[in-house]
Each structure stands twice: as C-alpha cells, then as structure tokens.
Protein backbone atom coordinates (compact mmCIF):
# COMPACT_ATOMS: atom_id res chain seq x y z
CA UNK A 1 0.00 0.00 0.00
CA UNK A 2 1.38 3.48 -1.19
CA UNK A 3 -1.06 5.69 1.17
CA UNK A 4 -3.75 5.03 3.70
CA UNK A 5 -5.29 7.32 5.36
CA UNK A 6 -5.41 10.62 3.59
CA UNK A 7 -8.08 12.91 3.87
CA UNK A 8 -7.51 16.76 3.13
CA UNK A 9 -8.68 19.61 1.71
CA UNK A 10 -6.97 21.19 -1.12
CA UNK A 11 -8.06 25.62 -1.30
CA UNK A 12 -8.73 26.76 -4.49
CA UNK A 13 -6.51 29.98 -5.65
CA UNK A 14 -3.89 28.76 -3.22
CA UNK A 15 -0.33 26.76 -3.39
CA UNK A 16 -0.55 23.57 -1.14
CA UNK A 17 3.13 21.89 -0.50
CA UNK A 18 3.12 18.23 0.51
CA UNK A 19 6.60 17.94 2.65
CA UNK A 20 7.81 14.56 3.97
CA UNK A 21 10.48 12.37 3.62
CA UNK A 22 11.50 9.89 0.40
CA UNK A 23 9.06 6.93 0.27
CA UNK A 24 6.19 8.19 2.11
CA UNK A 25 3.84 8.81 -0.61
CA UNK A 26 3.81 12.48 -1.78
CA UNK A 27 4.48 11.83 -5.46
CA UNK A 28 1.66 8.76 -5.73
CA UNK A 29 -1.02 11.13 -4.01
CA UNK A 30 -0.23 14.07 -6.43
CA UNK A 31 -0.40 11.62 -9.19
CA UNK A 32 -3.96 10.31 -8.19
CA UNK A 33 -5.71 14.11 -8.76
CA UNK A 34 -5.44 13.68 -12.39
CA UNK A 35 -5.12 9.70 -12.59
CA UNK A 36 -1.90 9.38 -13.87
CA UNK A 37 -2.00 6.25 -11.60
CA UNK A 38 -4.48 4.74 -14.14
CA UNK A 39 -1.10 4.14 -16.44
CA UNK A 40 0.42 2.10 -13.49
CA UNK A 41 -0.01 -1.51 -14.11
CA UNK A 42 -2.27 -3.07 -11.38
CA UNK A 43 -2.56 -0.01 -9.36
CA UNK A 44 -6.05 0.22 -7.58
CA UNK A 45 -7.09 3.53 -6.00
CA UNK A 46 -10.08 3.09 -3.13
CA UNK A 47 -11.80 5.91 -2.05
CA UNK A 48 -12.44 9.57 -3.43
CA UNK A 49 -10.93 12.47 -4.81
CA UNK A 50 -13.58 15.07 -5.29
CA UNK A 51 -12.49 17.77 -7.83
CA UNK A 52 -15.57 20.75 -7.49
CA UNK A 53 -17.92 18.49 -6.25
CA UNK A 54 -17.40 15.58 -8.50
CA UNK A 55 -15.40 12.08 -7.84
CA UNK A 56 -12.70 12.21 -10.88
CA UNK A 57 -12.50 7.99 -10.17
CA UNK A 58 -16.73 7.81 -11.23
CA UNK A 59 -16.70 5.33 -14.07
CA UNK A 60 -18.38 8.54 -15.51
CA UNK A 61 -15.48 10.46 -15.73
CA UNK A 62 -13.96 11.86 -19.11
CA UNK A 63 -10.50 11.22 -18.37
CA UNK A 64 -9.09 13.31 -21.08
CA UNK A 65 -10.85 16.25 -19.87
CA UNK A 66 -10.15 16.22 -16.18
CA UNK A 67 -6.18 16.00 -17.18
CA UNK A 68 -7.10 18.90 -19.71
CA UNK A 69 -8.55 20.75 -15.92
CA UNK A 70 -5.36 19.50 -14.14
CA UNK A 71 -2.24 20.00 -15.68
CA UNK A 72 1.20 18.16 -14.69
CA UNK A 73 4.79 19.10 -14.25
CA UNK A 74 7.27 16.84 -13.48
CA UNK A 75 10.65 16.64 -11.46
CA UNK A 76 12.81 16.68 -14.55
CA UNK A 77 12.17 19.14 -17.49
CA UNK A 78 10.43 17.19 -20.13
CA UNK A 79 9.86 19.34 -23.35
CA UNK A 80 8.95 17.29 -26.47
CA UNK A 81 11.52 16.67 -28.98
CA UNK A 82 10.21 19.11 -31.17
CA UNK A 83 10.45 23.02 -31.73
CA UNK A 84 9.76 25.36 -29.43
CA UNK A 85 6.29 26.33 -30.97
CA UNK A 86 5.41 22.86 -31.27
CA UNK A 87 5.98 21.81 -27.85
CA UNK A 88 2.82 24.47 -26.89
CA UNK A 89 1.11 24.13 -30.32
CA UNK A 90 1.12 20.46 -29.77
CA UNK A 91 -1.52 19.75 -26.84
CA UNK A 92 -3.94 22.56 -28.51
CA UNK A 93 -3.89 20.30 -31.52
CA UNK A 94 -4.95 17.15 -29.45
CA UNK A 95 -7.59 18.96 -27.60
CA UNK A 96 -9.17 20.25 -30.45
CA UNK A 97 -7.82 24.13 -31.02
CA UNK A 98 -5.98 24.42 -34.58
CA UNK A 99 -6.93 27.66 -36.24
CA UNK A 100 -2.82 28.91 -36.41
CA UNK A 101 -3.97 32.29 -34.77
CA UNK A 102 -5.47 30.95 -31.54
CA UNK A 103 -2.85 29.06 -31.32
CA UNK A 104 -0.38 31.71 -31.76
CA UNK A 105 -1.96 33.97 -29.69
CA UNK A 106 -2.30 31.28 -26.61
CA UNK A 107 1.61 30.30 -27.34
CA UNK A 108 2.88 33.98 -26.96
CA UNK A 109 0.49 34.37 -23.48
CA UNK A 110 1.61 31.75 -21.69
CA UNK A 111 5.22 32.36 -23.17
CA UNK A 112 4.87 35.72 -21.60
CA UNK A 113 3.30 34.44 -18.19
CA UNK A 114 5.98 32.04 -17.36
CA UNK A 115 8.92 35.33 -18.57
CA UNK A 116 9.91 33.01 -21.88
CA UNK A 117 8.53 35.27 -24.57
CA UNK A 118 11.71 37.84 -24.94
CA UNK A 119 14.09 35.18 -24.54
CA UNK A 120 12.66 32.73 -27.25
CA UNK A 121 10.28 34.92 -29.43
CA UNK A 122 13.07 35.14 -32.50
CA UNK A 123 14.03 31.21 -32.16
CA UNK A 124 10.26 29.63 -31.74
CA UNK A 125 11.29 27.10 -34.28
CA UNK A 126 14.36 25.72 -32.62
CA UNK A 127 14.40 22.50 -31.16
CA UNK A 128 13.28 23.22 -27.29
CA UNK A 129 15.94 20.91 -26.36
CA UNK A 130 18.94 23.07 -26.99
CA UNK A 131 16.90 25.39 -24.27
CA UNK A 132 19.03 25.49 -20.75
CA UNK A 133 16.94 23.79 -17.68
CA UNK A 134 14.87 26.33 -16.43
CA UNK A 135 14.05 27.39 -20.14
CA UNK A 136 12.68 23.66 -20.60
CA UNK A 137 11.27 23.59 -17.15
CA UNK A 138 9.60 26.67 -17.68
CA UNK A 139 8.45 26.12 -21.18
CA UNK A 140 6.94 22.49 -19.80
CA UNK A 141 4.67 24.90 -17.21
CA UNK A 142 3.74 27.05 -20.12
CA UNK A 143 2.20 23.87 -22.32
CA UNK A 144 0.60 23.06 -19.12
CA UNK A 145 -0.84 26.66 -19.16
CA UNK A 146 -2.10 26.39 -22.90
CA UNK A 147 -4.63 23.89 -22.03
CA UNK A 148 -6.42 26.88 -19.44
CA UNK A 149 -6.17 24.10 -16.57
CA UNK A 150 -7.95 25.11 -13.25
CA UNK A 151 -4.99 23.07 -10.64
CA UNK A 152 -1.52 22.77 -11.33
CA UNK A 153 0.28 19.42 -10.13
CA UNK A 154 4.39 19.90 -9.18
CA UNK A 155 6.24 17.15 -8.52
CA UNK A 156 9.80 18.60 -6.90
CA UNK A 157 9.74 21.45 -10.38
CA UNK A 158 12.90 22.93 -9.02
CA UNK A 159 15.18 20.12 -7.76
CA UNK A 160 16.47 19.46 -11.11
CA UNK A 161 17.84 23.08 -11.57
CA UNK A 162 20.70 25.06 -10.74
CA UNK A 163 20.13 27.73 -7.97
CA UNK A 164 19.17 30.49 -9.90
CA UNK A 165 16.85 28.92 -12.42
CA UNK A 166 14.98 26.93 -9.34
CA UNK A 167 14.85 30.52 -7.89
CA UNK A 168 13.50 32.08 -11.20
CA UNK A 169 10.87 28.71 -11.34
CA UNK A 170 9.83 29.39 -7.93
CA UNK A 171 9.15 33.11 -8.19
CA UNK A 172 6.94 31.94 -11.40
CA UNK A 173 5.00 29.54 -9.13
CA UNK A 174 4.44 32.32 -6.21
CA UNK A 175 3.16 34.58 -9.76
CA UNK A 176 1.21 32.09 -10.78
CA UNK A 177 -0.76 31.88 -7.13
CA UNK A 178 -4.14 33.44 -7.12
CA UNK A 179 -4.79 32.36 -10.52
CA UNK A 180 -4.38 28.24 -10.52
CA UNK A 181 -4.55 25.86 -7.56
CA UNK A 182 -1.31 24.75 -7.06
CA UNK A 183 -0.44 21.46 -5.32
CA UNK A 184 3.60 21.01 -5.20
CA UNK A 185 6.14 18.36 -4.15
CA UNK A 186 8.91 19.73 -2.58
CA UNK A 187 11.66 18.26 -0.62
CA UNK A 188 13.50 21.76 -0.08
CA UNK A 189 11.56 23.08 3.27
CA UNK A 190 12.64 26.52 3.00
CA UNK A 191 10.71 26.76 -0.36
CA UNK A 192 8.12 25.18 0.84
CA UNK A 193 7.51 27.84 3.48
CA UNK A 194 8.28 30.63 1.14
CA UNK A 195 5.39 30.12 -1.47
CA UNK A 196 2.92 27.70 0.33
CA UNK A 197 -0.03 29.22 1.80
CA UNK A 198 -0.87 25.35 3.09
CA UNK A 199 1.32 22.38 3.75
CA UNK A 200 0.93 18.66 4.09
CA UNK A 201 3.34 16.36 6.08
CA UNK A 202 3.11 12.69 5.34
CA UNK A 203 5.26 10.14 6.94
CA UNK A 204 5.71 6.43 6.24
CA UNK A 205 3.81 4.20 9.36
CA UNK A 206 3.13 0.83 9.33
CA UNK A 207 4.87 0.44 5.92
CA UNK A 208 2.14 2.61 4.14
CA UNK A 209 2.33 6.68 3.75
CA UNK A 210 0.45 8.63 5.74
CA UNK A 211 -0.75 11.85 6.21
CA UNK A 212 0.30 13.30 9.67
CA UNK A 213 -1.00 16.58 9.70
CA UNK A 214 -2.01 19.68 7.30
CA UNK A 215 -3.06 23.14 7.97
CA UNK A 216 -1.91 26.60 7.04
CA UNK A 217 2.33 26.62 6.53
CA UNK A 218 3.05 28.86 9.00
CA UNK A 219 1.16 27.10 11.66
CA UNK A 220 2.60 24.15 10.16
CA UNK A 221 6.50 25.21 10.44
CA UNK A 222 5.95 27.65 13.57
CA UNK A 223 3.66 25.44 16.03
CA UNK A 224 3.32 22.36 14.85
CA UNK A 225 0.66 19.75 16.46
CA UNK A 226 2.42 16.49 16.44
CA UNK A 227 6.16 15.91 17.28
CA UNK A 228 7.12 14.33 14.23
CA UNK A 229 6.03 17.29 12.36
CA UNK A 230 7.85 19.09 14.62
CA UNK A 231 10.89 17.07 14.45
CA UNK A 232 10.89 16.95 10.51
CA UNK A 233 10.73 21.28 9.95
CA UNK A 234 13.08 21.39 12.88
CA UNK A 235 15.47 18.41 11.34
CA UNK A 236 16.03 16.33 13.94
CA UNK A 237 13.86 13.30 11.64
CA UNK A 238 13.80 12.30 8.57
C-alpha cells in the first residue's frame, strides 16, 4: 500500500506543499488528482478524490478532460523533442484548437506568463531541447498553461535546476498563485515555506504513507501539532 489514510482539503486559488520524507507517498497522491496512476499496471485507487464536487474515479469520468482541468509538471524538465512552438502548439492540436492564430496567440500568453517570450520569441522554431533547464522547465509549465487548466500538479519542479533557475521557477510559481490551484512536491523546506499558503506532512507508518497533519504553513513550520512534524521542519527526523 502506497497511502492510507489521507483525507484533506486542497483551497482553491492557493499553493498547497506536501513535505515529507523519500518513500512516504507524496508523489503517488499528487499523481492520483489527475489519474496518472491509471497508467500504473495493477494499481487500484479506493476511495475519493472530489475535484468541485465531483469524484474524478466515477466510471463517468472523461479522463481526457479532467487532465485537460489538471495540468502536470514533473521533477525533470520534459519538453517534447520538437520546436519550441510545437511543444505548446502540440496539446492545442490534441484537444481540439488548430486555427494557427489561436494558437499563436495562446503560445505567446503563456510564453509571456511564465517570462519566456523575450528570450525565445526570434528562435520559436528551434528545437526546445537546446533550451538550458529552467528554459525547458519553464516552457513544460507554459504547455501546461495552454490547455487553461484550473490546478496545477508539481512534482519537486525545481530540484532538477541550478540555484538560480529553481529561484526564477519558484518566483513563477508564487506569480502564478491566485490564478491556478497549485499542489507542489517539494523536498527543499525553506521553499516550501516561502510560497505555500498550506502544507501537508506525510510520513511512512506501518509500511504505508500517511498523512500526519495539514493546515496553514506557518502554523505548520511555527507550532506544529504532532512531534514528528515538529521534528521533521526542525530536522532532527527524517
């Protein structure tokens, strides 16, 4: 069993960081909002996850379109082998937007709200590989952008990077609060308590990861309710 246990609100409009230590769950219960876990052989999710109102694992569900609402970015920058343009024009085309000046003009906005339009506006057609780590990280939040998605999913966005792109990243994500729900994986506390206006602690007990205790981050870092929350922020665990 990857989690038992877990029961939490998520605020929309706000960033939500889920803290703990390796193995305890964080990156399997970020991957159930949009049922990525539905591409994990065997894997069988009980319960709910209720996304305005509605359980996304009802048989009912139109997978396609709650990933379209819920849009994914992963540890490691992964920007399509393709061009710069197509890596955003891409995902428009599969969800059904192809006139060339939509897509244009939804490329250059999100190109401008992740601070990528002056740098890559004359080279759109080069490959976005030759792009420098924060460039591809930031370009892989910006085709998540494209599709207009209501929560954004993080999975450690900044761990990958070099200081000063996983500071530019992470002043993006503070930007970006407000106007998506943000749920991020984060191993780097200080971050963590920087942009989250909530924070989740899970810890591993009774071989299964669980969810210790959640609440706004200050409370969270400044007076915790259970010791091992307290000894995690402080670092005397995990």
């Amino acid at each position: 069993m990857a989690l038992d246990n877990v029961t939490l609100d998520i605020y929309r409009g706000c960033i939500t960081a889920l803290i703990g230590p390796s193995g305890c769950g964080k990156t399997s219960f970020l991957s159930s909002i949009n049922r990525l876990t539905d591409l994990i052989p065997a894997c069988r999710v009980t319960g709910c996850i209720r996304v305005d109102g509605k359980d996304i694992y009802d048989l009912a569900c139109d997978v396609q379109a709650l990933r379209r609402q819920i849009g994914m970015v992963f540890q490691k920058p992964v920007p399509f082998p393709l061009s710069i343009r197509r890596n955003i024009a891409l995902p428009l085309h599969e969800h059904g937007i192809r006139q060339r000046s939509e897509v244009d003009a939804i490329m250059e906005q999100v190109l401008r709200d992740v601070g990528l339009w002056d740098e890559v506006c004359d080279r759109l057609d080069t490959a976005a590989l030759s792009l420098s780590g924060g460039q591809q990280q930031r370009l892989c939040i910006a085709r998540a952008l494209a599709l207009s998605p209501k929560i954004l999913l993080m999975d450690e966005p900044c761990s990958a990077l070099d200081p000063i792109a996983s500071g530019v990243v992470e002043d993006l994500i503070s930007r970006l609060s407000g106007h998506y729900t943000i749920v991020i994986v984060t191993h780097n506390l200080a971050q963590a308590r920087r942009i989250a206006n909530y924070a989740a602690f899970f810890w591993i007990k009774e071989r299964a990861g669980q969810l210790i205790e959640f609440g706004q981050c200050r409370n969270i870092f400044e007076t915790p309710a259970h010791e091992l929350t307290a000894a995690y922020v402080n670092g005397t665990r995990g």
